[in-house]
PDB file of N, CA and C in Angstrom:
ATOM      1  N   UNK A   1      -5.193 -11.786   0.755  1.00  0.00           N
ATOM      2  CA  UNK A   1      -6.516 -11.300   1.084  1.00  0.00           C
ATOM      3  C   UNK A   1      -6.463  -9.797   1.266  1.00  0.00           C
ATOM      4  N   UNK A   2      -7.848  -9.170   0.973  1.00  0.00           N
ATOM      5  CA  UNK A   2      -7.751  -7.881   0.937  1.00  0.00           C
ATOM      6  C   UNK A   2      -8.877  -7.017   1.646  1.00  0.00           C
ATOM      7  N   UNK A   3      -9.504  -6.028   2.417  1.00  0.00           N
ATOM      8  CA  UNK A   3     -10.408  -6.132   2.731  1.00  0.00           C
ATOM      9  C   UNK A   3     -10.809  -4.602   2.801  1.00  0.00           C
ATOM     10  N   UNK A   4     -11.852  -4.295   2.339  1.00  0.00           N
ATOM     11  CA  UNK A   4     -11.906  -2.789   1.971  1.00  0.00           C
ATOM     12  C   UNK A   4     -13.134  -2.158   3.183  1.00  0.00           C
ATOM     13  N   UNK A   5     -12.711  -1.449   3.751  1.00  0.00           N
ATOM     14  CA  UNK A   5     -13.200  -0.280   4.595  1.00  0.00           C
ATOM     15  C   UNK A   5     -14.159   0.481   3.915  1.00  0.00           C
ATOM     16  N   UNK A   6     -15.507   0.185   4.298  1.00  0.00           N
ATOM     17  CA  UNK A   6     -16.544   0.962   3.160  1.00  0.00           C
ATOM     18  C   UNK A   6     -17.904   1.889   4.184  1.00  0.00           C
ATOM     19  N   UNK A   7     -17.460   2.945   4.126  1.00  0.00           N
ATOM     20  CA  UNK A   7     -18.946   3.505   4.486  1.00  0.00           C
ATOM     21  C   UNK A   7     -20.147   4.061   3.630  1.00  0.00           C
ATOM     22  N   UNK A   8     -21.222   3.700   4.558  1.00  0.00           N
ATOM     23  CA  UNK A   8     -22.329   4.000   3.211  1.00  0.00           C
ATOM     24  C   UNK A   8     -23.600   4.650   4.325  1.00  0.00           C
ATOM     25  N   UNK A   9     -24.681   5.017   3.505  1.00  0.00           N
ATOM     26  CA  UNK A   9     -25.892   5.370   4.251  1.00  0.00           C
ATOM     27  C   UNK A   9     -26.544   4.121   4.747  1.00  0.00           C
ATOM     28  N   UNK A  10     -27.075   3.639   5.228  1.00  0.00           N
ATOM     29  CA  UNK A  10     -27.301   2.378   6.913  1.00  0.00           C
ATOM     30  C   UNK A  10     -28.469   1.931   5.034  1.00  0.00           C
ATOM     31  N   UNK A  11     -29.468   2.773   4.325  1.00  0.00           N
ATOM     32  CA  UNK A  11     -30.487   2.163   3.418  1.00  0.00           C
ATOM     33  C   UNK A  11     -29.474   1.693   2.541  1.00  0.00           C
ATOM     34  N   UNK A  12     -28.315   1.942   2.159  1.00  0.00           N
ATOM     35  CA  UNK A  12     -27.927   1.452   0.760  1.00  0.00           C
ATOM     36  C   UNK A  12     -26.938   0.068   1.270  1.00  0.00           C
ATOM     37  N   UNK A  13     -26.552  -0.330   2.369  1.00  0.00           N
ATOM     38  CA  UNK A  13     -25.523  -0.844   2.901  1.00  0.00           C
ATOM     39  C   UNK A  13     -25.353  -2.154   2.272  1.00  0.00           C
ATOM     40  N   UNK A  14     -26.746  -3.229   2.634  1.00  0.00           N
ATOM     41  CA  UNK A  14     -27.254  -4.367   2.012  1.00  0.00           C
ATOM     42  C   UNK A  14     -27.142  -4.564   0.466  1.00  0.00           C
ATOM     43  N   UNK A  15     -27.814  -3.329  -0.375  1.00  0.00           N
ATOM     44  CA  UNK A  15     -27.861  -3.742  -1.191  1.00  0.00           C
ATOM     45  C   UNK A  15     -26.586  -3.859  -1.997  1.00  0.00           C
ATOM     46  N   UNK A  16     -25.653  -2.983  -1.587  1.00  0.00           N
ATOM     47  CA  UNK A  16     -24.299  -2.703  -1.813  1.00  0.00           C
ATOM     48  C   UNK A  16     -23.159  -3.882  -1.480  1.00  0.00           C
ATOM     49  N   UNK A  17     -23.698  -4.740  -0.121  1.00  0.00           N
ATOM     50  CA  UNK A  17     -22.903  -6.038  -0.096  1.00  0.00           C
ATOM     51  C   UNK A  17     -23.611  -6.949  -0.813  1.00  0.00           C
ATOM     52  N   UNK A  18     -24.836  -7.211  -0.866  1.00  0.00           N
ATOM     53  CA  UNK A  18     -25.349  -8.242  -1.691  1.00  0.00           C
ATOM     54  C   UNK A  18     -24.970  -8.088  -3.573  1.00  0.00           C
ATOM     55  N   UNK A  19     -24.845  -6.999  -3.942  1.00  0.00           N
ATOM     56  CA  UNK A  19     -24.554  -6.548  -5.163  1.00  0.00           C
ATOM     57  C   UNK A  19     -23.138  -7.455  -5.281  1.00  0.00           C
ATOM     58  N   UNK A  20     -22.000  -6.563  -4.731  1.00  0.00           N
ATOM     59  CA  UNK A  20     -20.715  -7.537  -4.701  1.00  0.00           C
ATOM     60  C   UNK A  20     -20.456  -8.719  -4.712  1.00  0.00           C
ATOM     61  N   UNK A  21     -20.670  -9.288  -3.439  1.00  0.00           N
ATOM     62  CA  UNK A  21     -21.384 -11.311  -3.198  1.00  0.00           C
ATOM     63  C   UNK A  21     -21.703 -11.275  -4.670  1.00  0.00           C
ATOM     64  N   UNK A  22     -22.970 -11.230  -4.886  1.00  0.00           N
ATOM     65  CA  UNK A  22     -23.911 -11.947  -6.128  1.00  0.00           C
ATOM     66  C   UNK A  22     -22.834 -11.753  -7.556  1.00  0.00           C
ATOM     67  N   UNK A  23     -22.038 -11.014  -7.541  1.00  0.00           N
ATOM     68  CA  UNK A  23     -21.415 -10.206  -8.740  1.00  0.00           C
ATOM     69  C   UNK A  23     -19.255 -10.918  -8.438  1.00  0.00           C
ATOM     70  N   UNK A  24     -19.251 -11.978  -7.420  1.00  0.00           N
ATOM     71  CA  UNK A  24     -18.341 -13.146  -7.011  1.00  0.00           C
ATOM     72  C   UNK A  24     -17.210 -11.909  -7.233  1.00  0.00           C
ATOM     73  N   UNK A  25     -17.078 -10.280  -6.581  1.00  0.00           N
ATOM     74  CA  UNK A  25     -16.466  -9.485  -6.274  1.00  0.00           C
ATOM     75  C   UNK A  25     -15.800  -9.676  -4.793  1.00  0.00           C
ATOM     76  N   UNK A  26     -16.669  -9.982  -4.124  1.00  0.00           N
ATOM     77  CA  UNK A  26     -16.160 -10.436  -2.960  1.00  0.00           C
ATOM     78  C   UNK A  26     -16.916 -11.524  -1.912  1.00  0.00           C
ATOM     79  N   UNK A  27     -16.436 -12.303  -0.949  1.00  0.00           N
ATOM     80  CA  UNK A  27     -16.301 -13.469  -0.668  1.00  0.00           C
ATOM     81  C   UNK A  27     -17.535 -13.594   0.251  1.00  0.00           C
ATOM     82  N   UNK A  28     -17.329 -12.545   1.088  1.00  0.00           N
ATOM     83  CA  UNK A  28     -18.242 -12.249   2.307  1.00  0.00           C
ATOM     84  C   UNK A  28     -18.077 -10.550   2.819  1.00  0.00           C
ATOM     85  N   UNK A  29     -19.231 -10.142   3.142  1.00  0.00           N
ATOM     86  CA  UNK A  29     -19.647  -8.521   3.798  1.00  0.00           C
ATOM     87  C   UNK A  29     -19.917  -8.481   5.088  1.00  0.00           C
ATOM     88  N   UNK A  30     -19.164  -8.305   6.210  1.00  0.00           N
ATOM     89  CA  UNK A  30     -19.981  -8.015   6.852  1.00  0.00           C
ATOM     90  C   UNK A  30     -20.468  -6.572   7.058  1.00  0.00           C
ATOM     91  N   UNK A  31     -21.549  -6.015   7.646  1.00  0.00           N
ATOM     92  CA  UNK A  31     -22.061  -4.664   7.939  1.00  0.00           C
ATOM     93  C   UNK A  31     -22.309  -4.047   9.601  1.00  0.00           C
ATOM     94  N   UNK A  32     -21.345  -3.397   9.937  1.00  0.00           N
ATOM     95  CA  UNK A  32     -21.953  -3.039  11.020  1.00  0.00           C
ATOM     96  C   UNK A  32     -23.122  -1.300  11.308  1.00  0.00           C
ATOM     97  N   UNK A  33     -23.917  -1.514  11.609  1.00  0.00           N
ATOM     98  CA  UNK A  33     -25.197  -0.933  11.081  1.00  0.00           C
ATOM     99  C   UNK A  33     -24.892   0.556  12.255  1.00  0.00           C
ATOM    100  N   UNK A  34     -25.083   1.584  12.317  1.00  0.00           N
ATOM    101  CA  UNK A  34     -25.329   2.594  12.926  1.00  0.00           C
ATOM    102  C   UNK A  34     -23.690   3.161  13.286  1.00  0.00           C
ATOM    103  N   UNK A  35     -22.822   3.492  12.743  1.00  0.00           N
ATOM    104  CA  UNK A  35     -21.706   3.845  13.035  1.00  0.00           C
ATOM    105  C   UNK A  35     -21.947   5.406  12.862  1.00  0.00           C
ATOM    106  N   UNK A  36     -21.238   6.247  13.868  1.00  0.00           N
ATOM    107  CA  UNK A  36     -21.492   7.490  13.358  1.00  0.00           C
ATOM    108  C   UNK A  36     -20.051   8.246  13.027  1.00  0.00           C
ATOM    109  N   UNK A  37     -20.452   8.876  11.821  1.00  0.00           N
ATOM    110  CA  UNK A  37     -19.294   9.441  11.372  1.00  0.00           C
ATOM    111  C   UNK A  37     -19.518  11.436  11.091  1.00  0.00           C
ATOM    112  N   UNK A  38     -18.064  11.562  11.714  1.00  0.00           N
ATOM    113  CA  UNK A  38     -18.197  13.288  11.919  1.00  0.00           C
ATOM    114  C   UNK A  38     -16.858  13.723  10.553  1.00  0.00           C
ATOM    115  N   UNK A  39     -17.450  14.325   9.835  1.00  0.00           N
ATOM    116  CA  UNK A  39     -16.283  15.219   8.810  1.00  0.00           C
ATOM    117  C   UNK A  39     -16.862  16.287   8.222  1.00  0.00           C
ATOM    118  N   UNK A  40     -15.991  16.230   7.610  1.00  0.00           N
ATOM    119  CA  UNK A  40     -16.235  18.206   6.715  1.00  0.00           C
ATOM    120  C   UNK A  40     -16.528  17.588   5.302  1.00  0.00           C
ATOM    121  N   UNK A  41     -17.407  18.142   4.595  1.00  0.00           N
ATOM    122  CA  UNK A  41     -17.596  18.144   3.555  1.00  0.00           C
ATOM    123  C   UNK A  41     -18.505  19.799   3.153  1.00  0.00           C
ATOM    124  N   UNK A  42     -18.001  20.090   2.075  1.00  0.00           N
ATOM    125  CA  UNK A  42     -18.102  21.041   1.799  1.00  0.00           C
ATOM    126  C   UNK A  42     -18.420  22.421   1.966  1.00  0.00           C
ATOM    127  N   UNK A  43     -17.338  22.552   3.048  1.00  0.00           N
ATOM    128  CA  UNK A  43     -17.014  23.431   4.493  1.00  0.00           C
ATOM    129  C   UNK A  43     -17.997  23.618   5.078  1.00  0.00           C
ATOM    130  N   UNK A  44     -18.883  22.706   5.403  1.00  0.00           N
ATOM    131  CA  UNK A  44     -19.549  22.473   6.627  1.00  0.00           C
ATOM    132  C   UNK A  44     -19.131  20.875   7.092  1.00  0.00           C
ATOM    133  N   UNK A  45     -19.590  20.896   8.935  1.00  0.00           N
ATOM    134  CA  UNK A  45     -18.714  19.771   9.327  1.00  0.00           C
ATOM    135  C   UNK A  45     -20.458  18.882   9.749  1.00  0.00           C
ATOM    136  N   UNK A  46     -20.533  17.762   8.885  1.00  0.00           N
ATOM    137  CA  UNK A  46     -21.317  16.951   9.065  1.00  0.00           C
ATOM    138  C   UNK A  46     -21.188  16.166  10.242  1.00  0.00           C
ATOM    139  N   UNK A  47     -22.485  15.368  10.654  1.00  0.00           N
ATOM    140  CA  UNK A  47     -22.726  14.277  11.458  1.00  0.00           C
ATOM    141  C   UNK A  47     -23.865  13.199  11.085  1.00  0.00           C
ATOM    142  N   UNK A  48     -23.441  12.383  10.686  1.00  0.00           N
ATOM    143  CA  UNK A  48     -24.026  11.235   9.793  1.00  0.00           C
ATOM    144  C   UNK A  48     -24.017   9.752  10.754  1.00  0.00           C
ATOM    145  N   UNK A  49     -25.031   9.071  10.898  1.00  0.00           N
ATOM    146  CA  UNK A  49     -25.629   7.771  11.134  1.00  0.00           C
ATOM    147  C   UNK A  49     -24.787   7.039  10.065  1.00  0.00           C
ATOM    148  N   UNK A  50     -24.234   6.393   9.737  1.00  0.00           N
ATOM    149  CA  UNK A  50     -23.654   5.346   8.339  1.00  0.00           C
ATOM    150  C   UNK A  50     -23.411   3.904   8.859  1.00  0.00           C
ATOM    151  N   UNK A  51     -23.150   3.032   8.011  1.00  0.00           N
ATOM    152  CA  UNK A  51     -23.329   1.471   8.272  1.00  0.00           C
ATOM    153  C   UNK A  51     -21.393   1.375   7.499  1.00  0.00           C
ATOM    154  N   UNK A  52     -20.813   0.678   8.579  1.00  0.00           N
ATOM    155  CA  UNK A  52     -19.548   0.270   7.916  1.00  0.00           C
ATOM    156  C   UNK A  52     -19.349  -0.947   7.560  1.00  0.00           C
ATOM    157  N   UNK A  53     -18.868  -1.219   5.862  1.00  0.00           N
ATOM    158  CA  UNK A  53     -19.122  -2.429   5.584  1.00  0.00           C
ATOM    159  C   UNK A  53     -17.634  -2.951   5.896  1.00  0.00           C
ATOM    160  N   UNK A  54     -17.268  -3.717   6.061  1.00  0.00           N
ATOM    161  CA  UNK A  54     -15.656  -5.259   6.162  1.00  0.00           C
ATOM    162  C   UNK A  54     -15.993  -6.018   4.821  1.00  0.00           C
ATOM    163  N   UNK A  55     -15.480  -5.655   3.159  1.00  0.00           N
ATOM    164  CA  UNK A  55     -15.783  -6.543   2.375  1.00  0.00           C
ATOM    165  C   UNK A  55     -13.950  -7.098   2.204  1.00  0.00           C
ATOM    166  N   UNK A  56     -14.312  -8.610   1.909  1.00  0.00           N
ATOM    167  CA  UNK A  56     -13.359  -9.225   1.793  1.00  0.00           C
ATOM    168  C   UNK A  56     -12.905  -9.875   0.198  1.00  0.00           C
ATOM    169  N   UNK A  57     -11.860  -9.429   0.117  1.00  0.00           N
ATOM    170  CA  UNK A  57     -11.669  -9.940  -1.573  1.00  0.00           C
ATOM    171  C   UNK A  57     -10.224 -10.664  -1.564  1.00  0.00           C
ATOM    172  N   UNK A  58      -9.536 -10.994  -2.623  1.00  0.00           N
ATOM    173  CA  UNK A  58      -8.370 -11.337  -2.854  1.00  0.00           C
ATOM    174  C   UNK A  58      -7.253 -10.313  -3.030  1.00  0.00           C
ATOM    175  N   UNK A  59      -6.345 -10.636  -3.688  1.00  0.00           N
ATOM    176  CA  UNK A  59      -5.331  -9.352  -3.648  1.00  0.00           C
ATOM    177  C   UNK A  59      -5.671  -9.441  -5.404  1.00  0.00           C
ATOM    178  N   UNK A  60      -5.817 -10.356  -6.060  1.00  0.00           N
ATOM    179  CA  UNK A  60      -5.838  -9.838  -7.492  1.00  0.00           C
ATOM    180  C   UNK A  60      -7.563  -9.060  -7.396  1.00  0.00           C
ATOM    181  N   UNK A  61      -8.500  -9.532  -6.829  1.00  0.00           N
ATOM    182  CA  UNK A  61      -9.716  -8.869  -7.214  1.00  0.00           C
ATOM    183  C   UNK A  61     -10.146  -7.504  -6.277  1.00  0.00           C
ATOM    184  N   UNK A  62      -9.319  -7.005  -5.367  1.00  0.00           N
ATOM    185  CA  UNK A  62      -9.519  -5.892  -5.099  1.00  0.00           C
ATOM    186  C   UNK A  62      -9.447  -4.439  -6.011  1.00  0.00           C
ATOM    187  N   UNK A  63      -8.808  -4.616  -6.754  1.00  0.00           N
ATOM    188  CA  UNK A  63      -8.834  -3.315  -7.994  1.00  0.00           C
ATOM    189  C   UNK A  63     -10.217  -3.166  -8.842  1.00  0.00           C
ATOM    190  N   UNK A  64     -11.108  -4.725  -8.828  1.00  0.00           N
ATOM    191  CA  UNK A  64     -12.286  -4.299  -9.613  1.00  0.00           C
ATOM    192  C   UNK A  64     -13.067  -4.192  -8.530  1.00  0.00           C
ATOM    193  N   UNK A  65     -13.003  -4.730  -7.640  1.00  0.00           N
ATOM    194  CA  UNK A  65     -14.156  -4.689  -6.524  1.00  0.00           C
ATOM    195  C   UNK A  65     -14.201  -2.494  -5.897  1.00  0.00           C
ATOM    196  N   UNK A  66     -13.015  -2.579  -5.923  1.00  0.00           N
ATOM    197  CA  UNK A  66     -13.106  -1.009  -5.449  1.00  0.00           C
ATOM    198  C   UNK A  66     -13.523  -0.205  -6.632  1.00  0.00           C
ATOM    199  N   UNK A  67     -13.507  -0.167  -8.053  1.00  0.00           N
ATOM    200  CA  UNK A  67     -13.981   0.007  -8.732  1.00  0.00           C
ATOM    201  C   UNK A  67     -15.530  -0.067  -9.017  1.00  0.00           C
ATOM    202  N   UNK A  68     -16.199  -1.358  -8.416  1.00  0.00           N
ATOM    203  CA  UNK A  68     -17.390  -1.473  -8.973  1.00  0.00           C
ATOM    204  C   UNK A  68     -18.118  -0.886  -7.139  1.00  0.00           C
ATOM    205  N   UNK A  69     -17.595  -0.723  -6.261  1.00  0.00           N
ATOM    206  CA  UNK A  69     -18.280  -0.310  -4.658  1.00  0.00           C
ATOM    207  C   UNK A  69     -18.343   1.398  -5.452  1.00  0.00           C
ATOM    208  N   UNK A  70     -17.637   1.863  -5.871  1.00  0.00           N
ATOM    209  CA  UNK A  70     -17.581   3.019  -6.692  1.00  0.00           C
ATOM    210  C   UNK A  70     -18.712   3.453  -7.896  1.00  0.00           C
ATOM    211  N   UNK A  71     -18.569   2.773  -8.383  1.00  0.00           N
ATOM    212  CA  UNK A  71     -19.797   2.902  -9.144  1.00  0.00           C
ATOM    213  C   UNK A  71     -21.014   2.905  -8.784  1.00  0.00           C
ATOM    214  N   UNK A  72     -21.503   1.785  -7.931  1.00  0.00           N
ATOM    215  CA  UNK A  72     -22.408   1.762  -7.134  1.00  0.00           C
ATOM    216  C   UNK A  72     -22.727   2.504  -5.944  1.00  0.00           C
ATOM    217  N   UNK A  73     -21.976   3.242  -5.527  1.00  0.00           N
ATOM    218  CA  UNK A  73     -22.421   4.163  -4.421  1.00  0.00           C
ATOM    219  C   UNK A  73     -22.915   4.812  -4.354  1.00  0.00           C
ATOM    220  N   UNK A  74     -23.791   5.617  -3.565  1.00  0.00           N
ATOM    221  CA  UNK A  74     -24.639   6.648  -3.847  1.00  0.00           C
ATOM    222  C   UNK A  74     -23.869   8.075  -3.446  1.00  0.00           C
ATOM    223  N   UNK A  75     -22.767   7.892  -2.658  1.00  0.00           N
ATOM    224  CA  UNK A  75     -21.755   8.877  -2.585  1.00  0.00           C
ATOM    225  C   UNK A  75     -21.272   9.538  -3.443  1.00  0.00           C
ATOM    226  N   UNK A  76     -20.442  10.831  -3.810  1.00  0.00           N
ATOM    227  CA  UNK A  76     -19.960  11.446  -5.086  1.00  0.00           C
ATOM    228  C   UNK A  76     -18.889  11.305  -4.385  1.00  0.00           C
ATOM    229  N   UNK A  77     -18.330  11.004  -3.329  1.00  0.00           N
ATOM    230  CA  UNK A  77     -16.582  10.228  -3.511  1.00  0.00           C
ATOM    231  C   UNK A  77     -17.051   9.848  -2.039  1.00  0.00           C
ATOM    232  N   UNK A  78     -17.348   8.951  -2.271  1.00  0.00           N
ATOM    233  CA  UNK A  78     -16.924   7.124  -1.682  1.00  0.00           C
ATOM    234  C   UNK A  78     -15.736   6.779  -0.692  1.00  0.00           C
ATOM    235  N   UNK A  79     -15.977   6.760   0.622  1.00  0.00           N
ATOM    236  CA  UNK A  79     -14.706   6.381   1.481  1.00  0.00           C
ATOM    237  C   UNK A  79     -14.626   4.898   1.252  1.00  0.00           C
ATOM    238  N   UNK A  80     -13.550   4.690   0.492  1.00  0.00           N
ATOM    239  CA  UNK A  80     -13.167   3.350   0.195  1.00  0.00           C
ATOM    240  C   UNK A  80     -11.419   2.764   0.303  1.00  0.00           C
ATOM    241  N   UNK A  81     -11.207   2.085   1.799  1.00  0.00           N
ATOM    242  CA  UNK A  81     -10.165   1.878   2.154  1.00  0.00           C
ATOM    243  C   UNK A  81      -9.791   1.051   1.896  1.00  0.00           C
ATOM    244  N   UNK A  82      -8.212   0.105   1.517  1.00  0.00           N
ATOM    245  CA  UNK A  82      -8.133  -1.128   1.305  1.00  0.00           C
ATOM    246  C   UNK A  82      -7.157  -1.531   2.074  1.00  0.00           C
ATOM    247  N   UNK A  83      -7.021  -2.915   2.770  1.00  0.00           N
ATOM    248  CA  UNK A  83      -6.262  -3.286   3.818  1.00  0.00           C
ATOM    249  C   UNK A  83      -5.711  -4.622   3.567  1.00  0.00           C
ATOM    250  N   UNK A  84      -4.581  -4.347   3.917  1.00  0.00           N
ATOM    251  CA  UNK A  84      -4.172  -6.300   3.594  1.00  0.00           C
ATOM    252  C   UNK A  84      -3.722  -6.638   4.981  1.00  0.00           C
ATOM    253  N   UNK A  85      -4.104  -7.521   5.474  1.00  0.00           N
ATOM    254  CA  UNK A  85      -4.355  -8.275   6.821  1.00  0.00           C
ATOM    255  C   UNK A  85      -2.734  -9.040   6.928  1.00  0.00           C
ATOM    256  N   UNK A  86      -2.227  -9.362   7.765  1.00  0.00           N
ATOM    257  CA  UNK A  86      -1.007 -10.193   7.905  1.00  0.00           C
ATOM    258  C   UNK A  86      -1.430 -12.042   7.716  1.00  0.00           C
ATOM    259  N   UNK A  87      -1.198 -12.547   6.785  1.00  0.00           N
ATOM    260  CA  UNK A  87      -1.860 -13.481   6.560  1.00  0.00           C
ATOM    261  C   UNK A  87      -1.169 -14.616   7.148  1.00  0.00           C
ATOM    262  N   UNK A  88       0.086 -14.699   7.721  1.00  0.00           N
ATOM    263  CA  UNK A  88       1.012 -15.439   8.867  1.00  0.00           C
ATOM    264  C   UNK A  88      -0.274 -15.518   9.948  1.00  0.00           C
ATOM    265  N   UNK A  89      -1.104 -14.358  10.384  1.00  0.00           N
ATOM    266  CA  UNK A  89      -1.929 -14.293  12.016  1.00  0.00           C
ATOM    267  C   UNK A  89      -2.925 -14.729  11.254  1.00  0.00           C
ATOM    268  N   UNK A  90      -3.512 -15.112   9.605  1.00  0.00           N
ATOM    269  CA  UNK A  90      -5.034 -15.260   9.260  1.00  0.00           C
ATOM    270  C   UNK A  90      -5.172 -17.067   9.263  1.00  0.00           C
ATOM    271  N   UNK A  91      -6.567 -17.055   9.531  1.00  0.00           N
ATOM    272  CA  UNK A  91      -6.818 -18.292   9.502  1.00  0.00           C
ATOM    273  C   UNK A  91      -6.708 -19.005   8.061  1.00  0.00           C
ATOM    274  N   UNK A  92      -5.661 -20.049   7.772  1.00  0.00           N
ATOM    275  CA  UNK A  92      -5.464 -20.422   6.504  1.00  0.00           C
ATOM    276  C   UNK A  92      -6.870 -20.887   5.796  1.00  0.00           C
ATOM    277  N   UNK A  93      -7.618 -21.824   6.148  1.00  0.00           N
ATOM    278  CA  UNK A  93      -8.936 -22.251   5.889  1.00  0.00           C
ATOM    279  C   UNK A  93      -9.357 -20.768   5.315  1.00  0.00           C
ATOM    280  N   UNK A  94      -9.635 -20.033   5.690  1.00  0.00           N
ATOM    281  CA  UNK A  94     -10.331 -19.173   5.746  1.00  0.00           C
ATOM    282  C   UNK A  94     -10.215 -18.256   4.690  1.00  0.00           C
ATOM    283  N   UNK A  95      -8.497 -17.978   4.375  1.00  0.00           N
ATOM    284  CA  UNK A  95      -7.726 -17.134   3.325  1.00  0.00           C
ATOM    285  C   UNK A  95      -8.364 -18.116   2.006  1.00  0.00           C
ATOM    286  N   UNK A  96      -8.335 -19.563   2.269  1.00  0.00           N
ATOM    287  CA  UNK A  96      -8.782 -20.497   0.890  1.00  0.00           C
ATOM    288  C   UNK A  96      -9.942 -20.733   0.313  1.00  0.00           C
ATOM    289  N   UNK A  97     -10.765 -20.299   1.264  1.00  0.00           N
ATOM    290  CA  UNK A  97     -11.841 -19.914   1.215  1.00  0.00           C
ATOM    291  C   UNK A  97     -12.046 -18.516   0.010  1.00  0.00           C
ATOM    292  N   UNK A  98     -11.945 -18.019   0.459  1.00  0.00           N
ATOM    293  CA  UNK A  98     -11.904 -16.575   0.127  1.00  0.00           C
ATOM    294  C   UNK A  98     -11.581 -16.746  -1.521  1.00  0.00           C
ATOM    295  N   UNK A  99     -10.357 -17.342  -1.732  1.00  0.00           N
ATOM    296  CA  UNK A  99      -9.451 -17.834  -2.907  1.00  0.00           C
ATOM    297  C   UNK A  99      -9.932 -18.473  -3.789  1.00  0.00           C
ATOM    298  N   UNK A 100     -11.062 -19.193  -2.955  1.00  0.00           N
ATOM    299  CA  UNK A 100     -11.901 -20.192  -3.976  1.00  0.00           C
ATOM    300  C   UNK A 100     -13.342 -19.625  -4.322  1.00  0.00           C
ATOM    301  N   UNK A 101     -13.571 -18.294  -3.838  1.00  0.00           N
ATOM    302  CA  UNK A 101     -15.307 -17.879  -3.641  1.00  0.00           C
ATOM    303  C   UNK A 101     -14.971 -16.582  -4.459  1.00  0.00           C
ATOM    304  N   UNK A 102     -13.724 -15.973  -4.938  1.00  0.00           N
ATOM    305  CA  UNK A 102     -13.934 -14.676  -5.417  1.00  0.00           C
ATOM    306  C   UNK A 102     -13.809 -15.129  -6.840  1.00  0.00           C
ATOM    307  N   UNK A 103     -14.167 -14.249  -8.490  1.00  0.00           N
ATOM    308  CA  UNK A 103     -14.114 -14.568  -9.487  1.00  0.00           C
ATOM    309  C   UNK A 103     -12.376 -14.369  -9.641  1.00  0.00           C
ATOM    310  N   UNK A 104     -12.005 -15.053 -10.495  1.00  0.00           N
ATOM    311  CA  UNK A 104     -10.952 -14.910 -10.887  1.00  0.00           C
ATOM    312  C   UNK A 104     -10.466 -13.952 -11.939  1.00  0.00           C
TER     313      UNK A 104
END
């Protein structure tokens, strides 16, 4: 299992997990809505409202899924993290799940 660290603007968040889901990129999204994020972009140091998404994929379908959160973003470079969870501590049900809901 794989699970990618995604921030976005709080309007595009939804359509951006529902896109994935519907497109069997990934399994389940969750969104947590109002996160605020402080960085520098183009030497000025922003402060942004953003929605952080938890999308969950496999280990073979994370290379297109980060690919297609990319495409779709409204960002011109996309904070897009990818994480592999210790799957000894993950709920097995849950990993099979996942296994059986992403495209192959």
């Amino acid at each position: 299992m794989r699970i990618l660290l995604v921030t976005a603007p709080q309007q595009a968040a939804a359509d951006l997990a529902r896109s994935v889901v519907e497109e069997k990129l990934a399994a389940c999204v969750n969104i947590v809505e109002k996160v605020r994020s402080i960085y520098r972009w183009n030497d000025s140091i922003e402060d942004e409202a953003e929605a952080l998404l938890f999308i969950k994929t496999t280990n073979a379908g994370a290379g297109r899924l980060r690919d297609r959160v990319i495409e779709l973003h409204p960002y011109e470079v996309p904070e897009v993290l990818c994480l592999t969870p210790g799957e000894d501590e993950s709920n097995p049900a849950y990993l099979s799940w996942i296994n059986q809901t992403v495209m192959k």
